[in-house]
Structures are given as C-alpha cells and as structure tokens.
N, C-alpha and C. Protein backbone atom coordinates (compact mmCIF):
# COMPACT_ATOMS: atom_id res chain seq x y z
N UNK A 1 23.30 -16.37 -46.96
CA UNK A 1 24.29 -16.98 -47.80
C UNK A 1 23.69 -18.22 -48.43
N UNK A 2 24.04 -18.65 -49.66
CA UNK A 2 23.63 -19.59 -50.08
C UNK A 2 24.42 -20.44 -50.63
N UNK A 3 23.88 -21.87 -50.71
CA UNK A 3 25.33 -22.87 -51.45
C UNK A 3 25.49 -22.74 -52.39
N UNK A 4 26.75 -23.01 -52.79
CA UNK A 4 27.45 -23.10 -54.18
C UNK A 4 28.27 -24.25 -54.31
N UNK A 5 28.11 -24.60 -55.41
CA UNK A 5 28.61 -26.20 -55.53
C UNK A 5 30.54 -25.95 -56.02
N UNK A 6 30.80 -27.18 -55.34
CA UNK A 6 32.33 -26.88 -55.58
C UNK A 6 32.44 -26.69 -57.20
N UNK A 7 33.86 -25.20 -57.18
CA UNK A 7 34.04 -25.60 -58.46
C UNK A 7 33.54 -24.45 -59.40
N UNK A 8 32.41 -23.86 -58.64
CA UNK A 8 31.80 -22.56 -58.96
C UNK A 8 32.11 -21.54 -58.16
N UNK A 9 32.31 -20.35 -58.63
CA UNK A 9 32.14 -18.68 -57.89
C UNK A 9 30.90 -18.23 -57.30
N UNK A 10 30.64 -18.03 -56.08
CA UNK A 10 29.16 -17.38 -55.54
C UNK A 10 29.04 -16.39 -56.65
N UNK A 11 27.82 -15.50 -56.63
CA UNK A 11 27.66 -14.57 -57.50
C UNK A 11 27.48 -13.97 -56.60
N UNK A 12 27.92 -12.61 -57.22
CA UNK A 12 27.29 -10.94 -56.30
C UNK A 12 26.09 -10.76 -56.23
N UNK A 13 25.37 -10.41 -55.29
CA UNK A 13 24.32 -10.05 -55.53
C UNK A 13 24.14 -9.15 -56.73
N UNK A 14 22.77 -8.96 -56.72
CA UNK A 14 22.42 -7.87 -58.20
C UNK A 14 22.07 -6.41 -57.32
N UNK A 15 21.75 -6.30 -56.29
CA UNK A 15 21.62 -5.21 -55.71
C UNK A 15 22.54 -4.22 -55.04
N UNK A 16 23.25 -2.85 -54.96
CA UNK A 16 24.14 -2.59 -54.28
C UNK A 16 23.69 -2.06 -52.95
N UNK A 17 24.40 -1.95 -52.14
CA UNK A 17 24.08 -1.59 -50.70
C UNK A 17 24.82 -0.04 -51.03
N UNK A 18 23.90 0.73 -49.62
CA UNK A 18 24.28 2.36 -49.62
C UNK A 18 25.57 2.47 -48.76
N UNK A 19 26.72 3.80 -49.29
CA UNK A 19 27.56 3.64 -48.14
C UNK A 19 26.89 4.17 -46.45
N UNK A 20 25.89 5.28 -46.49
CA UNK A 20 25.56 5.18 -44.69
C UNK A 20 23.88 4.77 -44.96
N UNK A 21 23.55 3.95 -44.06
CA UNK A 21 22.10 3.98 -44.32
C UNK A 21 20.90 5.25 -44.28
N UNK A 22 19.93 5.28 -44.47
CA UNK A 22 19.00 6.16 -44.73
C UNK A 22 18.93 6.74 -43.35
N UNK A 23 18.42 5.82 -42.32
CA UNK A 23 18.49 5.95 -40.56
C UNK A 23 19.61 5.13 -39.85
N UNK A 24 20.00 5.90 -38.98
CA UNK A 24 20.69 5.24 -38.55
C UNK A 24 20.18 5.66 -36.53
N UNK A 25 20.14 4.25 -35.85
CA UNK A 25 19.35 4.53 -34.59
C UNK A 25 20.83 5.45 -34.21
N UNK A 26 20.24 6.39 -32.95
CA UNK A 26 20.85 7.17 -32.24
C UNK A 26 21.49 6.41 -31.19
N UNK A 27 23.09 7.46 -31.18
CA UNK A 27 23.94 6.50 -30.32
C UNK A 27 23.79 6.72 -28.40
N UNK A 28 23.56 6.16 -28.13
CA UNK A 28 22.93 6.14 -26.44
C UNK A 28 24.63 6.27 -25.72
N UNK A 29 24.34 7.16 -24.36
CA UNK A 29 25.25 7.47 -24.10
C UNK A 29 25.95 6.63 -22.36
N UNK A 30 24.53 5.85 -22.56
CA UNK A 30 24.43 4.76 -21.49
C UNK A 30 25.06 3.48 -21.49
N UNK A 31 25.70 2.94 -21.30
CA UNK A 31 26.75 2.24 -21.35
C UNK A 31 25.36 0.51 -21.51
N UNK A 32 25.70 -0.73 -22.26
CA UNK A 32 24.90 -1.64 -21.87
C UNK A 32 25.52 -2.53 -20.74
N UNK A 33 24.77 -2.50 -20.12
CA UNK A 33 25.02 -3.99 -19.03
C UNK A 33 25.32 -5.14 -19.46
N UNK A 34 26.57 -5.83 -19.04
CA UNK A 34 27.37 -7.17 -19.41
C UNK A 34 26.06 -8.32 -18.68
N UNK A 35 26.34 -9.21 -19.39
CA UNK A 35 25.33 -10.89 -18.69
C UNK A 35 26.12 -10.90 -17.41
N UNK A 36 25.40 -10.97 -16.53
CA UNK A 36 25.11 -11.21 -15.11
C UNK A 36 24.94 -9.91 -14.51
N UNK A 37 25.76 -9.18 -15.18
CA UNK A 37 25.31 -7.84 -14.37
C UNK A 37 23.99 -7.23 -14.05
N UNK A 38 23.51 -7.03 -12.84
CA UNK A 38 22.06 -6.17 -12.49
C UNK A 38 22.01 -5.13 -13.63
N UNK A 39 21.54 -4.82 -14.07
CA UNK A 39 20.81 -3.22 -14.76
C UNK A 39 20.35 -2.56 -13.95
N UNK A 40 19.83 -3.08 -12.90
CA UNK A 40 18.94 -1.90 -11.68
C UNK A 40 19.64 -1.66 -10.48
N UNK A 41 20.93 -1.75 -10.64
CA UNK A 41 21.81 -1.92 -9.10
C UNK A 41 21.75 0.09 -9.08
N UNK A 42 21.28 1.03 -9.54
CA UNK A 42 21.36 2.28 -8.76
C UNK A 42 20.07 2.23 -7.96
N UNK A 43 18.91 1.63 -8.32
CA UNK A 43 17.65 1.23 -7.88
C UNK A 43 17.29 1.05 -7.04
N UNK A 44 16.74 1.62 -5.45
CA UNK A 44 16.92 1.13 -4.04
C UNK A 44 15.90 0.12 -4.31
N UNK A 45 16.60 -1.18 -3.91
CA UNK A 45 15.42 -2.50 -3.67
C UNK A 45 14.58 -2.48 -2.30
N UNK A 46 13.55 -2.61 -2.65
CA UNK A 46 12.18 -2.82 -1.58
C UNK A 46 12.35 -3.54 -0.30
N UNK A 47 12.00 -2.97 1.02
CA UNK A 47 12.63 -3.15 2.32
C UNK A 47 11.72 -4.87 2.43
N UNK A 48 12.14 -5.68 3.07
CA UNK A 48 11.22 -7.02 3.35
C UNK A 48 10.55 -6.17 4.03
N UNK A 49 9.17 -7.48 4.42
CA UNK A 49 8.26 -6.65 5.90
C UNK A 49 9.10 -7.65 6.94
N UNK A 50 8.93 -6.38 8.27
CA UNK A 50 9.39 -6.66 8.98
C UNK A 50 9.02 -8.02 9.94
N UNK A 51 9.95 -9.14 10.50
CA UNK A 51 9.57 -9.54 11.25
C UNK A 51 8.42 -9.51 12.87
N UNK A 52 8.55 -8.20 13.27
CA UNK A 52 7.98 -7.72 14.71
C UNK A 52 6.40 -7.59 14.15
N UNK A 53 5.81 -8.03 15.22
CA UNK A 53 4.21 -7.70 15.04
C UNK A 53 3.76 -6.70 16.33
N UNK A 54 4.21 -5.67 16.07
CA UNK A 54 3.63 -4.54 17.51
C UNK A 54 2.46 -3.93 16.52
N UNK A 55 2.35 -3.33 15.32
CA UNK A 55 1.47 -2.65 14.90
C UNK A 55 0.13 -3.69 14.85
N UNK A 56 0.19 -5.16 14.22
CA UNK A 56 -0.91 -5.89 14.32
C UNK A 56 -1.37 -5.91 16.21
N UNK A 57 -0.44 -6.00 17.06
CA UNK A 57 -1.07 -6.76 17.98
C UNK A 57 -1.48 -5.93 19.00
N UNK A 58 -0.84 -4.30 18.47
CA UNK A 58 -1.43 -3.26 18.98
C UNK A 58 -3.05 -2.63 18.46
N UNK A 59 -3.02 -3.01 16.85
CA UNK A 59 -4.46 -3.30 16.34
C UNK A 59 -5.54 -3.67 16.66
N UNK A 60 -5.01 -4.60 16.90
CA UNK A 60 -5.96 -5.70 17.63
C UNK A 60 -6.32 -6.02 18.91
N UNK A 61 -5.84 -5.23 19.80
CA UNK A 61 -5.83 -4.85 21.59
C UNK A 61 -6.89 -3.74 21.33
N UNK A 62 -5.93 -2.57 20.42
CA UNK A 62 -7.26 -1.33 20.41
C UNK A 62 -8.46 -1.53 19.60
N UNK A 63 -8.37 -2.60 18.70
CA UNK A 63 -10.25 -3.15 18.26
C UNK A 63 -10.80 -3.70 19.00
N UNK A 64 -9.98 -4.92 19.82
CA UNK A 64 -11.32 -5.40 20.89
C UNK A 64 -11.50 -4.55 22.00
N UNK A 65 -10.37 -3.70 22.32
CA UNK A 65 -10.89 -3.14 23.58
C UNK A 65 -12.54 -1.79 22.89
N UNK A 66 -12.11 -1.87 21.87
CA UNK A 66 -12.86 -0.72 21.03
C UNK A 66 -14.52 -1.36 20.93
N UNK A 67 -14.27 -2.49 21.04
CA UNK A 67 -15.47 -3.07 21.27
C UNK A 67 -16.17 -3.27 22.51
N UNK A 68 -15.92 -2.67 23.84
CA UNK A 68 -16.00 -2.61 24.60
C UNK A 68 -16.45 -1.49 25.64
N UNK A 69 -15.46 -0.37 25.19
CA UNK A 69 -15.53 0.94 25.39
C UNK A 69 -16.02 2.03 24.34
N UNK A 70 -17.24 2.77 24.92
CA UNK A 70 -17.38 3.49 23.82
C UNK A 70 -16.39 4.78 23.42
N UNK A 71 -15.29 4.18 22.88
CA UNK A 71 -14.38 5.75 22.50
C UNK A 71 -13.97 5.56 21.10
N UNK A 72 -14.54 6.85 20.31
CA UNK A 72 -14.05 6.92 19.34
C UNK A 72 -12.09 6.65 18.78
N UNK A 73 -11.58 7.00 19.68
CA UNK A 73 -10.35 6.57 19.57
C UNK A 73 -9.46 5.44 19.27
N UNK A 74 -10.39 4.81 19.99
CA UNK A 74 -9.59 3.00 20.06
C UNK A 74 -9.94 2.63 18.89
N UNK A 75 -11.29 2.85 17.68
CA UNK A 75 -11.42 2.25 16.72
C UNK A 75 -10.74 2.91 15.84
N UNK A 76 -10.89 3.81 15.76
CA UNK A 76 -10.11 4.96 14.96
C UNK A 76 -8.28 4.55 14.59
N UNK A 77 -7.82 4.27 15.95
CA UNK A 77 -6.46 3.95 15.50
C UNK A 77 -6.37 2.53 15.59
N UNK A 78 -7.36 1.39 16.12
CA UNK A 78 -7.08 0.24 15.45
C UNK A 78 -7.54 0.02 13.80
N UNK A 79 -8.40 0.61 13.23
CA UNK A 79 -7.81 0.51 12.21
C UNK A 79 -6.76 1.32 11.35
N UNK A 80 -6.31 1.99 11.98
CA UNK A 80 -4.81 2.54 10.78
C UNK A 80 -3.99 1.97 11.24
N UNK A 81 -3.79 1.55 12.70
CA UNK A 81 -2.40 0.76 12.80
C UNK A 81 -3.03 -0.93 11.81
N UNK A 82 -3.93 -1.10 11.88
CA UNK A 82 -4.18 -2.42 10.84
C UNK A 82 -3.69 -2.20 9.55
N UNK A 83 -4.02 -1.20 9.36
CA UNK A 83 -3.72 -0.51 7.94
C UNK A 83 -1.95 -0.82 7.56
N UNK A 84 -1.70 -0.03 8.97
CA UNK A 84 0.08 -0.40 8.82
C UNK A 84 0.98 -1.00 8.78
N UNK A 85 -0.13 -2.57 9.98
CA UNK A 85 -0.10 -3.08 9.90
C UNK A 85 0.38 -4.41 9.15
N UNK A 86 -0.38 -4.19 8.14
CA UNK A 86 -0.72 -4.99 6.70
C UNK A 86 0.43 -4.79 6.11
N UNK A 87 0.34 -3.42 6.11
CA UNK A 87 1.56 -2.59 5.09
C UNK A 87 3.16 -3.69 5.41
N UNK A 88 3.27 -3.15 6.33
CA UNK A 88 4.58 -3.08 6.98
C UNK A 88 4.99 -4.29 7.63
N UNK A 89 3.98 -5.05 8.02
CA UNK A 89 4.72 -6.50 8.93
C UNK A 89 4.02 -7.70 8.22
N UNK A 90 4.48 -8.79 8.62
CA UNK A 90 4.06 -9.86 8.07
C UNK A 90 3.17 -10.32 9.44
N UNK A 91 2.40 -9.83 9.98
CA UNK A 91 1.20 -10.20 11.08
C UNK A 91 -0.17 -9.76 10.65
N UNK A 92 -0.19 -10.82 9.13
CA UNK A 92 -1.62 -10.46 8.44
C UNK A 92 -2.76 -10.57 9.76
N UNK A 93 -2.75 -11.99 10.38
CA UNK A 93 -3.70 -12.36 11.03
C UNK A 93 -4.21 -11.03 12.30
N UNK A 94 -3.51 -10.27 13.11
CA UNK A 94 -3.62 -9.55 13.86
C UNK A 94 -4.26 -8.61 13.62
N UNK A 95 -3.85 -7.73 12.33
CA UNK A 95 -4.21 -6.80 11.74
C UNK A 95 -5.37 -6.56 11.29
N UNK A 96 -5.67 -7.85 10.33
CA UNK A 96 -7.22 -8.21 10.00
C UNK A 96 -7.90 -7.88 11.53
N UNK A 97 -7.22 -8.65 11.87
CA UNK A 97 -8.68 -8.81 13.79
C UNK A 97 -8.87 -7.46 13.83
N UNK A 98 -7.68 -6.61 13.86
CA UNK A 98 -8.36 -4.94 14.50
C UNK A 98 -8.65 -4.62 13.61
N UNK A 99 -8.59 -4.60 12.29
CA UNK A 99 -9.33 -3.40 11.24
C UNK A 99 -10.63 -4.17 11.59
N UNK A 100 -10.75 -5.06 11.56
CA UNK A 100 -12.27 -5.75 11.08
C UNK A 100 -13.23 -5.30 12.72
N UNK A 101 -12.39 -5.60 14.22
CA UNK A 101 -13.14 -5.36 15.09
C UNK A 101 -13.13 -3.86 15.79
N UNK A 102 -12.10 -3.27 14.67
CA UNK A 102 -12.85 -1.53 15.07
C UNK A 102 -13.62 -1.22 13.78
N UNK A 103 -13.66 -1.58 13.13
CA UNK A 103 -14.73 -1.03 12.16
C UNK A 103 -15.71 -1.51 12.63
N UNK A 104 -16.04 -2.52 13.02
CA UNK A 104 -17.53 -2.95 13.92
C UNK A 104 -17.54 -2.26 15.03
N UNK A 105 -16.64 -2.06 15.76
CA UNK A 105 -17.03 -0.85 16.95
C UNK A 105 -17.38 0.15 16.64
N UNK A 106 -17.03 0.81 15.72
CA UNK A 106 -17.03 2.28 15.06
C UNK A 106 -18.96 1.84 14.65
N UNK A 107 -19.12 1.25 13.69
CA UNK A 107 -20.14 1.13 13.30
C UNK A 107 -21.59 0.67 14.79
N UNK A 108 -20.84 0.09 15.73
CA UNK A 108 -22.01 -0.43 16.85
C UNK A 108 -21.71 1.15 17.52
N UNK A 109 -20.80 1.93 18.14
CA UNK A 109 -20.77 2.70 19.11
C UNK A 109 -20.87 3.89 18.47
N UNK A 110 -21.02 4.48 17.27
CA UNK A 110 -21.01 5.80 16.49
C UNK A 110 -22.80 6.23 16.17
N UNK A 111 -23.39 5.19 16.50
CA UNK A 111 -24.96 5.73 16.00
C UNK A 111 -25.25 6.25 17.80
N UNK A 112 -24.92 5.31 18.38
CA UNK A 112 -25.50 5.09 20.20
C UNK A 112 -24.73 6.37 20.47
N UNK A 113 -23.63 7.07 20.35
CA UNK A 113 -22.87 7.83 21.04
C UNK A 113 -23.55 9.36 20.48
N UNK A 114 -23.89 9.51 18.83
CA UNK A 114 -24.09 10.63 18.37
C UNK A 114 -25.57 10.85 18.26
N UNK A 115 -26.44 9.98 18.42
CA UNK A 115 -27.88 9.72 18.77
C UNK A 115 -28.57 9.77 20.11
N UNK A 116 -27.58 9.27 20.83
CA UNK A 116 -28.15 9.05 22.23
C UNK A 116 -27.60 10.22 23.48
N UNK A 117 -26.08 9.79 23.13
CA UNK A 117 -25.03 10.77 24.47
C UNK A 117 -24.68 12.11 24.09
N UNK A 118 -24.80 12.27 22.79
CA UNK A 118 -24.43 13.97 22.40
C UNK A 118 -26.19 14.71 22.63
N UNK A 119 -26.63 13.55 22.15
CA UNK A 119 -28.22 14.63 22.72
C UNK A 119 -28.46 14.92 24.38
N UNK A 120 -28.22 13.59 24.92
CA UNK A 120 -28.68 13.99 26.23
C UNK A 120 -27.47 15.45 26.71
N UNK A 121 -26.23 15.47 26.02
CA UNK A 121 -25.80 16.47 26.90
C UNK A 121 -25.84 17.68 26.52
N UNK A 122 -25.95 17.97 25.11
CA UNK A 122 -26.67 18.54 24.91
C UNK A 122 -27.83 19.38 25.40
N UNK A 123 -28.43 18.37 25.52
CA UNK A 123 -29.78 18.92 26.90
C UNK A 123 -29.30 19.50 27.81
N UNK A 124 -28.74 18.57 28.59
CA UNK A 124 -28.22 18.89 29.94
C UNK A 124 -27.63 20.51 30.15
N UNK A 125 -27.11 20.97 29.27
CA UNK A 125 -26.01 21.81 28.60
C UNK A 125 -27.43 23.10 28.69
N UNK A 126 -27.96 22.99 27.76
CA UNK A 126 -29.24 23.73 27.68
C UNK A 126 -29.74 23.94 28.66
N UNK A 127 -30.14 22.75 29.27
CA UNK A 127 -31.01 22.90 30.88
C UNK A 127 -30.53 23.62 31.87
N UNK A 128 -28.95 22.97 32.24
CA UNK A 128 -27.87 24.31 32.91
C UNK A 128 -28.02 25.77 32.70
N UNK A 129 -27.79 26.06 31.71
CA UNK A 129 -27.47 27.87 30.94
C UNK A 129 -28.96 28.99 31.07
N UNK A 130 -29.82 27.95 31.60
CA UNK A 130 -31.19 28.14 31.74
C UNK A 130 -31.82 28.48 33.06
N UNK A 131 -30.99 27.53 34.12
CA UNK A 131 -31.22 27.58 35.22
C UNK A 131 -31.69 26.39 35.61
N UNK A 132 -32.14 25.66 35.03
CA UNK A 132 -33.27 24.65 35.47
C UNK A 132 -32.44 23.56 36.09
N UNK A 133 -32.73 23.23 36.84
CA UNK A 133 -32.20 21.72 37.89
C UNK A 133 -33.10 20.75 38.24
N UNK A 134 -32.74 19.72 38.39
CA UNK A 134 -33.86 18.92 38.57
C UNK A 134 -33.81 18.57 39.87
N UNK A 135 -33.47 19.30 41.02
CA UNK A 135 -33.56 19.19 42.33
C UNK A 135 -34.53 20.10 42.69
C-alpha cells in the first residue's frame, strides 16, 4: 500500500489479478498444530538412561576378573555388557573399565590360549588315540 495525500483517491493498480490462481498448493488433510501445542505428541519420546549401574559394574567385575583367568567368556561378555552398558545406564565410568579391561584380556589371553593350550592338547589328544603314554 502506498500513501496518498489527503484529499486525493488511491489509484487502482494498472494490473488485474486472476479469478483462481495458476497453482494453487494442495489442501493437506492434517490438521496444523495451535502455539503451544507439541506436533510430536503421537511420537514415543526416548526412555532416560537408567539410574542402576548393574550392567557397568557387572562389566567391569567380568573384565578384571577376565584379566586374570584365562576364559574366553569373561572378556567376551564384559565387553557387551560395556557395550550396554554405555547404551543404557548412565555408569559411563564402569563400563569403560570392562570394555577396555576385557579387550586387553582378550588380546593378552587369546594368542597364549590358541598358540600354546590348544596345541599342547591337541597333542595330548593325538598321543592318546595312538597309544603312547608317557609312563
């Protein structure tokens, strides 16, 4: 709009407008959301992590003990419960400890166990089926 000084008539524009426009956007059958209203309230919102630390501190029992004992097991599930750890609870610190000290078990007790103890029984195994005794 523009001014017009008292006293004078605006003028019409010089251009006419169409009666429907050329496009017209498509009418949505989705209703809009009023101000304050959520838009995402059908949306399940994201669970907090949980307070309880059993998965870290169970992590972290089976990494150090994993460091200790040679069983593939203890490292094996201290790190996925770390894993779940992480995921799922707010006991970063625990979790870290067992992923980090069964992956070092895994890595110290997996060369010694499949190098050293599967050969000797191996042998042993052989030596048996054979006859041979060492008495």
């Amino acid at each position: 709009m523009t001014y017009t000084p008292p006293g004078q008539e605006p003028q019409q524009p010089s251009y006419s407008t169409p009666e429907q426009p050329a496009y017209s956007a498509p009418q949505s059958s989705y209703a809009t959301p009023q101000y304050g209203q959520n838009q995402y309230a059908g949306y399940a919102q994201p669970k907090p992590k949980s307070d309880k630390k059993t998965f870290g501190l169970w992590s972290m029992i089976l990494g150090l003990s994993g460091l200790l004992i040679p069983l593939f097991i203890n490292n094996i599930a201290a790190i996925a419960l770390g894993i779940v750890g992480l995921i799922k609870e707010n006991s970063k610190g625990m979790s870290i400890t067992g992923l980090v000290s069964g992956g070092i078990g895994l890595l110290i007790w997996a060369p010694i166990v499949w190098f050293v103890i599967v050969p000797l029984i191996v042998i042993a195994a052989v030596g048996a089926s054979y006859g041979v005794s060492g008495y």
